[in-house]
C-alpha atoms as a PDB file:
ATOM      1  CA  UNK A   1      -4.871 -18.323  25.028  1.00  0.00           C
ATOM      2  CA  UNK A   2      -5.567 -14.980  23.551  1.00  0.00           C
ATOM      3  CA  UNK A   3      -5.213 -14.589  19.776  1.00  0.00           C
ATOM      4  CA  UNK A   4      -2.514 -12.390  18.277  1.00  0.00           C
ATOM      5  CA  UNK A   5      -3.638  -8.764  17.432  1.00  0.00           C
ATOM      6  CA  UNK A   6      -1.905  -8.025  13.931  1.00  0.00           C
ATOM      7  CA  UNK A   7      -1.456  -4.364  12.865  1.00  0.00           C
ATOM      8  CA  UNK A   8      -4.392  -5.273  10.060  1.00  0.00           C
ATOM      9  CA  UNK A   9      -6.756  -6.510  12.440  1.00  0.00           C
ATOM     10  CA  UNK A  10      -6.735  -2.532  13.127  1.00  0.00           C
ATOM     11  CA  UNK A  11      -7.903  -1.156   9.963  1.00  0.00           C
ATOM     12  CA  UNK A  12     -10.048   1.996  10.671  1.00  0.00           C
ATOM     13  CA  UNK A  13      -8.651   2.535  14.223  1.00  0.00           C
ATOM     14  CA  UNK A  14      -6.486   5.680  14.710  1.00  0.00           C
ATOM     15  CA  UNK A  15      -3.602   3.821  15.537  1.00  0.00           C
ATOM     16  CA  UNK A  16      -2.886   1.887  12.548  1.00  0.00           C
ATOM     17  CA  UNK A  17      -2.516   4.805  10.624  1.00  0.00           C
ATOM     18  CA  UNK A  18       1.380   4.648  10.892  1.00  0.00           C
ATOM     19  CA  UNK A  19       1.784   0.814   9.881  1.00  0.00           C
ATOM     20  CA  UNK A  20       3.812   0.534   7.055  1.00  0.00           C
ATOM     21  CA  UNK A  21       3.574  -2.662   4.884  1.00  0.00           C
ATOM     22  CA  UNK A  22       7.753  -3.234   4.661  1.00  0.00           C
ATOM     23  CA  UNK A  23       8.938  -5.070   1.475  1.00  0.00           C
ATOM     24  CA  UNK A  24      11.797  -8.084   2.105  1.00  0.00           C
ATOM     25  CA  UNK A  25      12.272  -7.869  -1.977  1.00  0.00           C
ATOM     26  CA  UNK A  26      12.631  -4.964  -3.945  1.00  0.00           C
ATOM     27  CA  UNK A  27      10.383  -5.318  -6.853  1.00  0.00           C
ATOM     28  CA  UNK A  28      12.326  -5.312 -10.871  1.00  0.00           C
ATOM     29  CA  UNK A  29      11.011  -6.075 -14.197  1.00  0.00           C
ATOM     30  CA  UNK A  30      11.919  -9.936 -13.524  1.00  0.00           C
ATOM     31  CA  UNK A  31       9.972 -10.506 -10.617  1.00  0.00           C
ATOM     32  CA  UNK A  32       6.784  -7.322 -10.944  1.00  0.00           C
ATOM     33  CA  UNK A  33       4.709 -10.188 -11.639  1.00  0.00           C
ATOM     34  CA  UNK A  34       4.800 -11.382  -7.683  1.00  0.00           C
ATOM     35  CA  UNK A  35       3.387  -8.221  -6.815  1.00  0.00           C
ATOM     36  CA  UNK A  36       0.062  -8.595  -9.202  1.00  0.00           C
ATOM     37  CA  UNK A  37      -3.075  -7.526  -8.038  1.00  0.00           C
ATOM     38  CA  UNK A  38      -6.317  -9.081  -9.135  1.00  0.00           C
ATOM     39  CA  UNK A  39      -4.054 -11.653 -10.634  1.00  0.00           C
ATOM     40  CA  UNK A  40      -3.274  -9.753 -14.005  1.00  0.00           C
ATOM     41  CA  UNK A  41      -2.696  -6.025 -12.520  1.00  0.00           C
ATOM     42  CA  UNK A  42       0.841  -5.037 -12.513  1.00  0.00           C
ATOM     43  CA  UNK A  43       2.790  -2.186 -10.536  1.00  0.00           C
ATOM     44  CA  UNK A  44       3.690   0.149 -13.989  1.00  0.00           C
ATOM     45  CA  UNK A  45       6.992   2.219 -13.434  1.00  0.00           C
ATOM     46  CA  UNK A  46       6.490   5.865 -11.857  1.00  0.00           C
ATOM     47  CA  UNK A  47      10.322   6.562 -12.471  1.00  0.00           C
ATOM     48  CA  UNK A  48      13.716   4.588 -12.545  1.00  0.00           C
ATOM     49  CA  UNK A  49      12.994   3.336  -9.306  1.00  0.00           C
ATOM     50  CA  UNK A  50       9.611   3.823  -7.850  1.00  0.00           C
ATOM     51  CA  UNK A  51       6.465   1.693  -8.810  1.00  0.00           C
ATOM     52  CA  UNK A  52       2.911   2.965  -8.908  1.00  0.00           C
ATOM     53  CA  UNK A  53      -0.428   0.166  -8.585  1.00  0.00           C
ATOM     54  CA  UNK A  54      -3.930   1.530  -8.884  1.00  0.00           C
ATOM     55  CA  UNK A  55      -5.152   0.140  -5.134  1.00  0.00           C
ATOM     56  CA  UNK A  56      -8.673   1.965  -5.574  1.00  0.00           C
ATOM     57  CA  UNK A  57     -10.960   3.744  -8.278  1.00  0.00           C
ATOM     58  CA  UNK A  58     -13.673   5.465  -7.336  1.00  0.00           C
ATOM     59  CA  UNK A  59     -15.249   8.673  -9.495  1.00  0.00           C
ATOM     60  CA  UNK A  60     -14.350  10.751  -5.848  1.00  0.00           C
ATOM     61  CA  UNK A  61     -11.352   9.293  -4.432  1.00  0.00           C
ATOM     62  CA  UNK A  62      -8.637   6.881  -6.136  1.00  0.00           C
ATOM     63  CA  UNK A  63      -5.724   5.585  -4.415  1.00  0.00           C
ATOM     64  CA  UNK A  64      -2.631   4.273  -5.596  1.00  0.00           C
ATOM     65  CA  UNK A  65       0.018   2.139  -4.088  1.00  0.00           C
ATOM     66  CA  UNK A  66       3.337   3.341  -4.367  1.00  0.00           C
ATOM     67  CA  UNK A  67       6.757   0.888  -4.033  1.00  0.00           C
ATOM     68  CA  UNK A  68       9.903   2.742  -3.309  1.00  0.00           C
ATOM     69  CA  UNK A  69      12.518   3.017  -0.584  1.00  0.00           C
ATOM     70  CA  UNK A  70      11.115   5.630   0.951  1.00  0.00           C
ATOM     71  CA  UNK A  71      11.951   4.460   4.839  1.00  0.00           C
ATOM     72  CA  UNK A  72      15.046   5.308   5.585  1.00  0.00           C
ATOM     73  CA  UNK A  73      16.273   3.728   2.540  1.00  0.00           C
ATOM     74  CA  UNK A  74      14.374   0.531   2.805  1.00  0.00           C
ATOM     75  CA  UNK A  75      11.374  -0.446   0.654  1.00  0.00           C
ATOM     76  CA  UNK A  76       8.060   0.227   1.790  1.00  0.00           C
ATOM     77  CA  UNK A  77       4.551   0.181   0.067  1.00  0.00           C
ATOM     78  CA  UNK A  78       3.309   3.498   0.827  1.00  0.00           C
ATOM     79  CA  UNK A  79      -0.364   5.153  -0.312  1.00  0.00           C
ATOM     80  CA  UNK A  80      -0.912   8.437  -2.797  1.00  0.00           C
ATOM     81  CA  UNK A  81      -4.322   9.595  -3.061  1.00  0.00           C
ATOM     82  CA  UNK A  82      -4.668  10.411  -7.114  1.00  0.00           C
ATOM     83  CA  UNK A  83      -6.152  12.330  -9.427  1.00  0.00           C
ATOM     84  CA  UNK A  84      -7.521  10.401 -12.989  1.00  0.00           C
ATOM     85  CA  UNK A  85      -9.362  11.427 -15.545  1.00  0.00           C
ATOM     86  CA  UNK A  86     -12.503   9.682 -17.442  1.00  0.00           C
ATOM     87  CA  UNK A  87     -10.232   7.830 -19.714  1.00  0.00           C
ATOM     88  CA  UNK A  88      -8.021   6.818 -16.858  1.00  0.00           C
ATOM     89  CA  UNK A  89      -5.357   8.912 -17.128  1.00  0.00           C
ATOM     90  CA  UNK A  90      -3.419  10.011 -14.186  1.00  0.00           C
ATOM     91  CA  UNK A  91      -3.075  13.259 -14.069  1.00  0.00           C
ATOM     92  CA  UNK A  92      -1.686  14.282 -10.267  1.00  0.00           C
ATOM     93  CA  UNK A  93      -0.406  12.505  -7.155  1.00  0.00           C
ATOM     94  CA  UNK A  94      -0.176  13.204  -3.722  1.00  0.00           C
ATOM     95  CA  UNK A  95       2.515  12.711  -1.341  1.00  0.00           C
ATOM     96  CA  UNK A  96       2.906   9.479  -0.302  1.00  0.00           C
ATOM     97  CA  UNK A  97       1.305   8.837   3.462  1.00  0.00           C
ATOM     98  CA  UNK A  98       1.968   5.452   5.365  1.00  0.00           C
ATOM     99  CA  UNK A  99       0.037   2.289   4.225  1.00  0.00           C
ATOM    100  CA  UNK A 100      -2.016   2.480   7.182  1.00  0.00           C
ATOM    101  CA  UNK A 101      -3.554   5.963   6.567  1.00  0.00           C
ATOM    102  CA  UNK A 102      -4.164   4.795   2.857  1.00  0.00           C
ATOM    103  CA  UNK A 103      -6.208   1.957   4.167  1.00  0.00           C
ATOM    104  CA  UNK A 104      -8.001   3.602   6.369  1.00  0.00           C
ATOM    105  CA  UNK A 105      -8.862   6.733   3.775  1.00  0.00           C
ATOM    106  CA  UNK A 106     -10.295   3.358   1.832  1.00  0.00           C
ATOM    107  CA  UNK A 107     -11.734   1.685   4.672  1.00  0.00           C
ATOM    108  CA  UNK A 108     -14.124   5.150   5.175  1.00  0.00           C
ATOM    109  CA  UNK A 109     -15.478   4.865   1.678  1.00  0.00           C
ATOM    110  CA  UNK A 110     -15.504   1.218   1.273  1.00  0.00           C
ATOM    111  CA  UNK A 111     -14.766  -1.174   4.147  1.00  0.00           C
ATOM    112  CA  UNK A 112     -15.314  -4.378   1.681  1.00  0.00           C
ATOM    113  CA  UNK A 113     -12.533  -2.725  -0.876  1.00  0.00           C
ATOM    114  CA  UNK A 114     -10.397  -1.831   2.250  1.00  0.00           C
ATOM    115  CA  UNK A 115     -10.902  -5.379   3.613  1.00  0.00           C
ATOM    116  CA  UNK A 116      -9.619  -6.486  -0.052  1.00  0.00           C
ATOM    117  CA  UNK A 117      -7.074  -4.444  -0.141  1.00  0.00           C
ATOM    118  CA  UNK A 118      -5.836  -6.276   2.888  1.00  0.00           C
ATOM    119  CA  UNK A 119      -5.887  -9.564   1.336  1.00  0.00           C
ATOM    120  CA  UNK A 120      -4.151  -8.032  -1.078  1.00  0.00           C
ATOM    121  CA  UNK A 121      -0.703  -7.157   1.541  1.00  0.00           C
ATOM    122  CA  UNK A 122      -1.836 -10.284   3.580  1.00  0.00           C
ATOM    123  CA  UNK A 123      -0.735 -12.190  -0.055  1.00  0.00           C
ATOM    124  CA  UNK A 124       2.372 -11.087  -0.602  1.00  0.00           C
ATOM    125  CA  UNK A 125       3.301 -11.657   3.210  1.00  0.00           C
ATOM    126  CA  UNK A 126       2.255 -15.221   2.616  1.00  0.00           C
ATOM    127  CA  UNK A 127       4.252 -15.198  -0.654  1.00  0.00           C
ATOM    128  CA  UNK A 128       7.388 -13.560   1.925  1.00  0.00           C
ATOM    129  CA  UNK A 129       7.524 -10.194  -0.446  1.00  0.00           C
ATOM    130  CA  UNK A 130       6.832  -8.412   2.306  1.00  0.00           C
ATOM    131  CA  UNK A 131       5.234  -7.717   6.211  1.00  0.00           C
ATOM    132  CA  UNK A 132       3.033  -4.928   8.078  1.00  0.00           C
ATOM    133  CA  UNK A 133       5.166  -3.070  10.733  1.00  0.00           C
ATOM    134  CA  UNK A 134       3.128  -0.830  13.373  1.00  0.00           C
ATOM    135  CA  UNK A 135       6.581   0.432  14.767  1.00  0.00           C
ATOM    136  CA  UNK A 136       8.440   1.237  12.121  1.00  0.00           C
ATOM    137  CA  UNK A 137       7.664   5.044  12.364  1.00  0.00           C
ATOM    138  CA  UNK A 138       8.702   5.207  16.078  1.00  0.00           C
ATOM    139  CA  UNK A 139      12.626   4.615  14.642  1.00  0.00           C
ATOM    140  CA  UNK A 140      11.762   8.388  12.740  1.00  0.00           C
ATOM    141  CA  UNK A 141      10.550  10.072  15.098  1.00  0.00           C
ATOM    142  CA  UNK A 142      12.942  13.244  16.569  1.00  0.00           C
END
């Protein structure tokens, strides 16, 4: 018996750049604590929806993870590569790109933060907040 391939065993391949991590809850200021990173990290607000959580720093690249309903109306965690200052202020954002490109952007600087940032999706799919989906671009496609 062969063991399952999961979309996060791909990290760094070309074709996990589309996986989306897909959130089953929607996250509110009652329950932002589930989604803590690095136990005492929260998602902060980006606007009356959307939530923004720093996923990496580095001084050349920093990442952020952004929460919104941005797949067809469903919630997603998508990646923004961002601009931040000395005194950690954000400054700019990108466009968000699917989870899977995010990672591997991370995973060619840093394969141990990439591989944490993993755990990090890998916990809230234990904790049912949400799941990786490798197919949920094909659905968007023309």
């Amino acid at each position: 018996m062969h063991p399952e391939i999961r979309p996060e065993m791909k990290l760094g391949m070309k074709e996990f750049e589309n996986t989306m991590f897909m959130l089953t809850t929607a996250p509110t200021e009652l329950n932002i604590d589930r989604f803590a990173i690095q136990g005492d990290l929260y998602p902060q607000r980006l606007d009356d929806v959307a939530w923004a959580l720093p996923a990496y720093l580095a001084s050349d690249f920093s990442l952020f993870f952004v929460f919104a309903p941005n797949i067809g109306g469903r919630w997603a965690i998508s990646c923004s590569q961002a601009t931040v200052t000395a005194d950690r202020q954000v400054t700019a954002m990108s466009e968000t790109v699917p989870t899977g490109m995010g990672l591997n952007a991370v995973n060619e600087l840093s394969p141990s933060g990439a591989v944490e940032l993993v755990a990090y999706l890998k916990t809230l799919e234990v904790n049912h907040l949400g799941y990786f989906d490798e197919h949920i671009a094909e659905h968007f496609r023309p």
